[in-house]
PDB file of N, CA and C in Angstrom:
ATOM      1  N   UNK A   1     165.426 216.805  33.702  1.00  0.00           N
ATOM      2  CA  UNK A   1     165.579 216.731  32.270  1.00  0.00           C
ATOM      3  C   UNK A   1     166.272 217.990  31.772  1.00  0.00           C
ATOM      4  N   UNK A   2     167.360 217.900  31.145  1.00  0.00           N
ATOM      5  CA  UNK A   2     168.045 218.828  30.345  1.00  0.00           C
ATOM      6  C   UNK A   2     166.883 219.622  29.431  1.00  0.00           C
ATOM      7  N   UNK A   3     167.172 221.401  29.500  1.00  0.00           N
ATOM      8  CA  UNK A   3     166.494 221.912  29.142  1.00  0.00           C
ATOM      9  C   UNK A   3     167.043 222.240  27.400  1.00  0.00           C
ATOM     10  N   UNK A   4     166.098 221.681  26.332  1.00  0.00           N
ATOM     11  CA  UNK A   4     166.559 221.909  24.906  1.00  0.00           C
ATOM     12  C   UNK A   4     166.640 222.683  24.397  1.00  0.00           C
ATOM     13  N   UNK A   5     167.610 222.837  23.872  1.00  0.00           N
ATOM     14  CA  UNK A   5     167.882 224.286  23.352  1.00  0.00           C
ATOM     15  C   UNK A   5     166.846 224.540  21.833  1.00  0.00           C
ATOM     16  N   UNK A   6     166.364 225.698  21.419  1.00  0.00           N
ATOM     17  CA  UNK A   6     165.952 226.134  19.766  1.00  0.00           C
ATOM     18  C   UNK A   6     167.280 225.695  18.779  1.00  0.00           C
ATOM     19  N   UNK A   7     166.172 225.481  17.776  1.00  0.00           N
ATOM     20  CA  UNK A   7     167.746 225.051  16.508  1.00  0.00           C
ATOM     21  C   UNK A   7     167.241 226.477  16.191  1.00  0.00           C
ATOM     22  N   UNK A   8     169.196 226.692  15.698  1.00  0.00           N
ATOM     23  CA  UNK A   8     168.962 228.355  14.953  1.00  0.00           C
ATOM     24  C   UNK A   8     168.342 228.019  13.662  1.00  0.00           C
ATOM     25  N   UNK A   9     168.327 227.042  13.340  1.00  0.00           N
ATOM     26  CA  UNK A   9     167.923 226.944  11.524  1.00  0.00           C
ATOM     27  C   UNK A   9     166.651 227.816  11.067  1.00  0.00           C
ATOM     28  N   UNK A  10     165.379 228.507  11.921  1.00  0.00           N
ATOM     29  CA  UNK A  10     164.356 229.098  12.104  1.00  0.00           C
ATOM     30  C   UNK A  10     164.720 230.711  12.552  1.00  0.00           C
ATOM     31  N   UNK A  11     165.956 230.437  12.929  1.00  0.00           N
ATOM     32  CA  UNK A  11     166.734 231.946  13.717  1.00  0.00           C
ATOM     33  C   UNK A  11     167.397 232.789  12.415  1.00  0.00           C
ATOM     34  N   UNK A  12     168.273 232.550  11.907  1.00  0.00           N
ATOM     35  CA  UNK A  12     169.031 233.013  11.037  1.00  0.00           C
ATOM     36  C   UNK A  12     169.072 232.696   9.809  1.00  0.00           C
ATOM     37  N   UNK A  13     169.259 233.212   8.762  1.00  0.00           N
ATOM     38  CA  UNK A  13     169.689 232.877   7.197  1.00  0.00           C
ATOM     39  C   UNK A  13     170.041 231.854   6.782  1.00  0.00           C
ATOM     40  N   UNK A  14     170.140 230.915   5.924  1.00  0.00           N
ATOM     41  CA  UNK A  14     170.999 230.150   5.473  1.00  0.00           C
ATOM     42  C   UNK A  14     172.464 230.613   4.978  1.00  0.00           C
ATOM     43  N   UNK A  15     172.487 231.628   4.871  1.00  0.00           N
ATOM     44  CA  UNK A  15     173.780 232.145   4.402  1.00  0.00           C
ATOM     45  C   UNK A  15     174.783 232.237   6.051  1.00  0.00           C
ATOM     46  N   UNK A  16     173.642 233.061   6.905  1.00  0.00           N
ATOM     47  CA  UNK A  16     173.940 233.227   8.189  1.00  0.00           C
ATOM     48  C   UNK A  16     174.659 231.718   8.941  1.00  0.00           C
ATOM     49  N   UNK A  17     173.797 230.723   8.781  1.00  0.00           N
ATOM     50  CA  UNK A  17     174.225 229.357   9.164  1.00  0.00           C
ATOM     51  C   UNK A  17     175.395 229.110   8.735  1.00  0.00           C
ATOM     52  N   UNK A  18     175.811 229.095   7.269  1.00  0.00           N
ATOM     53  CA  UNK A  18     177.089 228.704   6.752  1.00  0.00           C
ATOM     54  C   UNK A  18     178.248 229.226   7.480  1.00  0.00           C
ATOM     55  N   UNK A  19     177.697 230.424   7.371  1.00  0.00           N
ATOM     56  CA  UNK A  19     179.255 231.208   7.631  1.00  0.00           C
ATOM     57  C   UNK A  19     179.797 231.112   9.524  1.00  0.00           C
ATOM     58  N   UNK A  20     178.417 231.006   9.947  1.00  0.00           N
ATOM     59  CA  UNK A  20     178.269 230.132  11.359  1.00  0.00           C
ATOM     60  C   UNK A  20     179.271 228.966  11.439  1.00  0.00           C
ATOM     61  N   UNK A  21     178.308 227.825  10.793  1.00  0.00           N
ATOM     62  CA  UNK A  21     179.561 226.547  10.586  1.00  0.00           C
ATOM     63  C   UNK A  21     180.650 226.415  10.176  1.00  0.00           C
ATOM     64  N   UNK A  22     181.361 227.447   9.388  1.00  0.00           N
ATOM     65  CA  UNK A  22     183.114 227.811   9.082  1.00  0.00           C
ATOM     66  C   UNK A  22     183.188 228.374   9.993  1.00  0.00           C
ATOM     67  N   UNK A  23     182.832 229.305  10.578  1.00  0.00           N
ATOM     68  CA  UNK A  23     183.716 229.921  12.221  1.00  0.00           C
ATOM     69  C   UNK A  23     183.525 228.865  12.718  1.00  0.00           C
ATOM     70  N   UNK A  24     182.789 228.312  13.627  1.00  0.00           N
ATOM     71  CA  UNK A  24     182.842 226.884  14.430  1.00  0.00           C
ATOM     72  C   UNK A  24     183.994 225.714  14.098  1.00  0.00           C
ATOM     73  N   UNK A  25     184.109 225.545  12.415  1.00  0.00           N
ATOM     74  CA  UNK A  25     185.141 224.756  12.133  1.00  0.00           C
ATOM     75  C   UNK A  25     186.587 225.523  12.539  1.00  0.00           C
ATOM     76  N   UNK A  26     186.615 226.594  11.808  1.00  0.00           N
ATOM     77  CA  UNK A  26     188.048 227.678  11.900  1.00  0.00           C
ATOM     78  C   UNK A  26     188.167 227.863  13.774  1.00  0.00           C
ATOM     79  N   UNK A  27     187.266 227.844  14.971  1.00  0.00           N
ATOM     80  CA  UNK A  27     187.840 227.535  16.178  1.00  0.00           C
ATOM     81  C   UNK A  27     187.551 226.457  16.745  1.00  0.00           C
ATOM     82  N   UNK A  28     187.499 225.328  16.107  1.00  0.00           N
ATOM     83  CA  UNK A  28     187.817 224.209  16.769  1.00  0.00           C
ATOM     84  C   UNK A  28     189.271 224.054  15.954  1.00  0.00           C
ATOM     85  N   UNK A  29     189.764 224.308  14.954  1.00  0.00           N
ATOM     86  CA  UNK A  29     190.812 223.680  14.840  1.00  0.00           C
ATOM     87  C   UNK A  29     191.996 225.160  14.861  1.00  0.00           C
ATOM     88  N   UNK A  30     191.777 226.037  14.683  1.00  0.00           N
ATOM     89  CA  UNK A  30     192.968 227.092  15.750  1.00  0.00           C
ATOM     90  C   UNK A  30     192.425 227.594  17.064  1.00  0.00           C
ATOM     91  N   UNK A  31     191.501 227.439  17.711  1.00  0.00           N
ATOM     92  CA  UNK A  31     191.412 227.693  18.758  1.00  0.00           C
ATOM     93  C   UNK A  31     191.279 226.807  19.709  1.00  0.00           C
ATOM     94  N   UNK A  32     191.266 225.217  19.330  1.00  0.00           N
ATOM     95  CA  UNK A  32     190.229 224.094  20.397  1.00  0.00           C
ATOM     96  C   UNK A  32     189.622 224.110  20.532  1.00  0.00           C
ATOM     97  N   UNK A  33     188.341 224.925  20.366  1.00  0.00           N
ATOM     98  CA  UNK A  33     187.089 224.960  21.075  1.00  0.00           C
ATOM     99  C   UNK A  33     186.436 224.180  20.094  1.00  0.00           C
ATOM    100  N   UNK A  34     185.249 223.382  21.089  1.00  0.00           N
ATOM    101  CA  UNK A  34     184.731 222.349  19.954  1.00  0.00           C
ATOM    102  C   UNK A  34     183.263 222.817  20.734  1.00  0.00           C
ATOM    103  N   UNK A  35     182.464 223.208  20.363  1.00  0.00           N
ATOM    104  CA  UNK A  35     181.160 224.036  20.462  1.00  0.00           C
ATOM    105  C   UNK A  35     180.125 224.073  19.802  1.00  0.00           C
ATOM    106  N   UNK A  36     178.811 223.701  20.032  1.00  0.00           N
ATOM    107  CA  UNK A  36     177.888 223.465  19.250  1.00  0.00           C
ATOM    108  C   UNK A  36     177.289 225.148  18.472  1.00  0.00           C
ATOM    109  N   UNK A  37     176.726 224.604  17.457  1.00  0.00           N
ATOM    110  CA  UNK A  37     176.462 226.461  17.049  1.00  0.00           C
ATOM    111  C   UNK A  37     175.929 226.840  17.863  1.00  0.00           C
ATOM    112  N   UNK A  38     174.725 226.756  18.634  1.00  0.00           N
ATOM    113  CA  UNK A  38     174.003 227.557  19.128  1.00  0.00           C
ATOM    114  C   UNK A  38     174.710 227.722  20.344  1.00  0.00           C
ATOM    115  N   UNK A  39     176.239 227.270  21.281  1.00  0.00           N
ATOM    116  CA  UNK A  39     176.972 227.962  22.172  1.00  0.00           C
ATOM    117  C   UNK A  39     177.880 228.797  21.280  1.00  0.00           C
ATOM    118  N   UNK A  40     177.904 228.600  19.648  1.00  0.00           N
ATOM    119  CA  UNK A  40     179.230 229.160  19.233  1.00  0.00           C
ATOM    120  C   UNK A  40     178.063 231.047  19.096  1.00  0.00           C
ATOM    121  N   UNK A  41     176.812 230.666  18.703  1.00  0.00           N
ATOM    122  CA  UNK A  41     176.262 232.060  18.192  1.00  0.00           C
ATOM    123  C   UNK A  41     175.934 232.779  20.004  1.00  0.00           C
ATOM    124  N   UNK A  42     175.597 232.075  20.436  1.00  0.00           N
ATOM    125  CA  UNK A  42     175.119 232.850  22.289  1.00  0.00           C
ATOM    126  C   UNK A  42     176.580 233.492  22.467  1.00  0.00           C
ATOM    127  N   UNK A  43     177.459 232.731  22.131  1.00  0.00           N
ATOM    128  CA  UNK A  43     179.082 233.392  22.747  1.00  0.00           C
ATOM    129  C   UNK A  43     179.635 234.578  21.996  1.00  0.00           C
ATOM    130  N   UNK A  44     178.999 234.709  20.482  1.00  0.00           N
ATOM    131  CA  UNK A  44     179.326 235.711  19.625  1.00  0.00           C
ATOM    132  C   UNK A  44     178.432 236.729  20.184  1.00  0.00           C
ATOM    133  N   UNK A  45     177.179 236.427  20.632  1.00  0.00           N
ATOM    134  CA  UNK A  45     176.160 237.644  21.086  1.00  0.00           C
ATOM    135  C   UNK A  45     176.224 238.245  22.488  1.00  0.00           C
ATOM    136  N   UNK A  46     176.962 237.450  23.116  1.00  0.00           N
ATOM    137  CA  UNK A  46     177.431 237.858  24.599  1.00  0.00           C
ATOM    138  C   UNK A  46     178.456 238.371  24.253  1.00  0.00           C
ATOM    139  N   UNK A  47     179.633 238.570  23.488  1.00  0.00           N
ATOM    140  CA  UNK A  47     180.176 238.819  23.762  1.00  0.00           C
ATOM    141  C   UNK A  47     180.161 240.923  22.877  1.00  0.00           C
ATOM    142  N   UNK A  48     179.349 240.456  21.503  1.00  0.00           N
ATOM    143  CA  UNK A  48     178.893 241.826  21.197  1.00  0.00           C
ATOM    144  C   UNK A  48     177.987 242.641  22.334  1.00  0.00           C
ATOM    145  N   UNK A  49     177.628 242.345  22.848  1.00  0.00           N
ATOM    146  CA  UNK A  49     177.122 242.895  23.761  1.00  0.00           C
ATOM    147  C   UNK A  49     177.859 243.819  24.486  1.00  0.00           C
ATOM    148  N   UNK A  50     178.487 242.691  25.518  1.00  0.00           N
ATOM    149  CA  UNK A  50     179.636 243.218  26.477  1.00  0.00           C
ATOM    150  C   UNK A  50     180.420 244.315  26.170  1.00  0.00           C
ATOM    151  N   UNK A  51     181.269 244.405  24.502  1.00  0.00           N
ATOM    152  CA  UNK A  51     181.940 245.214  24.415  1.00  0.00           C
ATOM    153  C   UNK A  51     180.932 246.511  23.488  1.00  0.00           C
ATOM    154  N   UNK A  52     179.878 246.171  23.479  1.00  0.00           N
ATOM    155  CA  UNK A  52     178.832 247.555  22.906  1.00  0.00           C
ATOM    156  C   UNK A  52     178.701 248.272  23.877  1.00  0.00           C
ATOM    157  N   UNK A  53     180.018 249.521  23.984  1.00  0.00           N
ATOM    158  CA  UNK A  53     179.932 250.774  24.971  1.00  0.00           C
ATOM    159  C   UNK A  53     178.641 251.523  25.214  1.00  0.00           C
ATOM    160  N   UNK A  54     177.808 251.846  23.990  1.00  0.00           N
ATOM    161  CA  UNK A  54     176.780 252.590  24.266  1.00  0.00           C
ATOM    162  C   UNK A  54     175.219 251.955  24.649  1.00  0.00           C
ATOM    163  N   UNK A  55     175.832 250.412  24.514  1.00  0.00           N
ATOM    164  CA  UNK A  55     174.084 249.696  24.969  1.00  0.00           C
ATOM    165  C   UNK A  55     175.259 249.102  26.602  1.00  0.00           C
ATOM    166  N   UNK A  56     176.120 249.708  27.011  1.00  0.00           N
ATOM    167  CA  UNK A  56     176.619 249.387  28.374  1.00  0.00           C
ATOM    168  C   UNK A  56     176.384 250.640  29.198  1.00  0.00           C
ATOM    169  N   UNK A  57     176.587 251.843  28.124  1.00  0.00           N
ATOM    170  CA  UNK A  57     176.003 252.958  29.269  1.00  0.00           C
ATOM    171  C   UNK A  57     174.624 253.228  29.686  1.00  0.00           C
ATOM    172  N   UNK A  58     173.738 252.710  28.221  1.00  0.00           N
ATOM    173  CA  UNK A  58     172.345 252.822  28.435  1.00  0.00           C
ATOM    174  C   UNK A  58     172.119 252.231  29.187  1.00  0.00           C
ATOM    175  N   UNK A  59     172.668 250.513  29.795  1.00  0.00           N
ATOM    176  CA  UNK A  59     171.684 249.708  30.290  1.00  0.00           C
ATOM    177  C   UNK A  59     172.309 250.565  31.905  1.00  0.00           C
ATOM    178  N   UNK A  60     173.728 250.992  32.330  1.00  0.00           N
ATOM    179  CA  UNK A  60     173.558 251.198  33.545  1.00  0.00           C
ATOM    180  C   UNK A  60     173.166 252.612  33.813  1.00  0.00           C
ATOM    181  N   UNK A  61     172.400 253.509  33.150  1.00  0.00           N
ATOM    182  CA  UNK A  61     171.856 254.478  33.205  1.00  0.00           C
ATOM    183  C   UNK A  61     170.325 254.065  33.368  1.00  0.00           C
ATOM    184  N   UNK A  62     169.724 253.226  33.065  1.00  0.00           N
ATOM    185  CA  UNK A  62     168.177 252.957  33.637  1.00  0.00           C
ATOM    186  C   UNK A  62     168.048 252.029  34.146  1.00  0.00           C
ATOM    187  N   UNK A  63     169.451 251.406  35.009  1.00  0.00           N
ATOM    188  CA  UNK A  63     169.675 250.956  36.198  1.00  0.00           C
ATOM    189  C   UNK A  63     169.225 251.785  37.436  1.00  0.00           C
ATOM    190  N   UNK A  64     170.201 252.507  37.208  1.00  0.00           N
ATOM    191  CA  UNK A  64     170.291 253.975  37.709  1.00  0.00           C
ATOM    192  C   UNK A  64     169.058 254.281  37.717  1.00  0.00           C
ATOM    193  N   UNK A  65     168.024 254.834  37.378  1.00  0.00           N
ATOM    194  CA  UNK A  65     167.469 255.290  36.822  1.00  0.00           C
ATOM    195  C   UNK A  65     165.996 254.529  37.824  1.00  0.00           C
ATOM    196  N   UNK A  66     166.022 253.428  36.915  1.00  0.00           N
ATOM    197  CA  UNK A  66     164.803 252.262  37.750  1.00  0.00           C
ATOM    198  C   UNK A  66     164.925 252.453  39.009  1.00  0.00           C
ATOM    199  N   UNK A  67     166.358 251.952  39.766  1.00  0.00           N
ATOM    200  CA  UNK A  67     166.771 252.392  41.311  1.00  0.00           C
ATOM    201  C   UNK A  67     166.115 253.441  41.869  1.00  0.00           C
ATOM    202  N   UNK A  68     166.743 254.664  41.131  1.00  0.00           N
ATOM    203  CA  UNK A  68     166.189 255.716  42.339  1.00  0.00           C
ATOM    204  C   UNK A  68     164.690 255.819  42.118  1.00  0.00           C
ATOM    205  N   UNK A  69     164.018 255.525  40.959  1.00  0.00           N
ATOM    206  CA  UNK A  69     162.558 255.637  40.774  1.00  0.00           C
ATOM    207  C   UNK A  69     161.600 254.211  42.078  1.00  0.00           C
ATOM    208  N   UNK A  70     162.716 253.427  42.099  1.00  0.00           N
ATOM    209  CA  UNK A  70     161.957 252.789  43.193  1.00  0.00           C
ATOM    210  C   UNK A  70     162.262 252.624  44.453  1.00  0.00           C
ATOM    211  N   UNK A  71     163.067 253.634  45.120  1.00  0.00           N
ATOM    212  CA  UNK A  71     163.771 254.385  46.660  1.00  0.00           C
ATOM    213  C   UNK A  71     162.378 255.520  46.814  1.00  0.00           C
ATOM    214  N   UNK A  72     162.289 256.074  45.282  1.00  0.00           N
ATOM    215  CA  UNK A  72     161.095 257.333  45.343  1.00  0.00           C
ATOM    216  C   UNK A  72     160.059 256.653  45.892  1.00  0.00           C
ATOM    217  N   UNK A  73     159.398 255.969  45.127  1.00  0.00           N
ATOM    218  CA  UNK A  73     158.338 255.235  45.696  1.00  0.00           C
ATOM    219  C   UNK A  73     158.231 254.556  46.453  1.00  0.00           C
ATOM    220  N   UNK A  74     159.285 254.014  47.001  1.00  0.00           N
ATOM    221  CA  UNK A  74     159.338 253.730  48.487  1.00  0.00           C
ATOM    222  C   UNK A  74     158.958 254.416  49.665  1.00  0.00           C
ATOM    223  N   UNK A  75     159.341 255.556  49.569  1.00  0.00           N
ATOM    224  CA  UNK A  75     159.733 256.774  50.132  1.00  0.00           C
ATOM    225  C   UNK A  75     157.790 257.506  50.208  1.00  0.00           C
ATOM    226  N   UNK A  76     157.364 257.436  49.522  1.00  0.00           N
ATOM    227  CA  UNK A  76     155.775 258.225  48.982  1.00  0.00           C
ATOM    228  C   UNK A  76     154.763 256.971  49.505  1.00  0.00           C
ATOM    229  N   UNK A  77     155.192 255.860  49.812  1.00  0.00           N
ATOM    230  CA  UNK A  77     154.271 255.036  50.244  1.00  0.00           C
ATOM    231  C   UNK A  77     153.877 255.166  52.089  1.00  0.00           C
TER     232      UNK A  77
END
């Protein structure tokens, strides 16, 4: 069984929704993409993500970080 997705309608604003459903309209018809909101908002949040330099250095700094803390304790066992 296909796993169901949350409706954002409980997630975000009503104002938030609108302006949701005009981007969704504005790239399905200059971009093609025909996308339900909740792939059009996951794709807006993946993709802020990705290009957020300083939550990209944090996360591979307590990568880093977690790693060698669990080589240590490897190591002490």
């Amino acid at each position: 069984m296909a796993k169901k997705r949350p409706p954002l309608d409980g997630i975000f604003q009503p104002q938030t929704m609108a302006l949701l459903s005009v981007y969704a309209q504005y790239t399905k018809e200059i971009d093609g993409l025909d996308m339900s909101l909740v792939e059009l908002a996951e794709t807006l949040v993946l993709a802020h993500l990705e290009e957020h330099e300083r939550f990209q250095d944090w996360t591979e700094r307590t990568a880093v970080i977690e790693g060698f803390l669990e080589r240590i304790g490897e190591d002490l066992i």
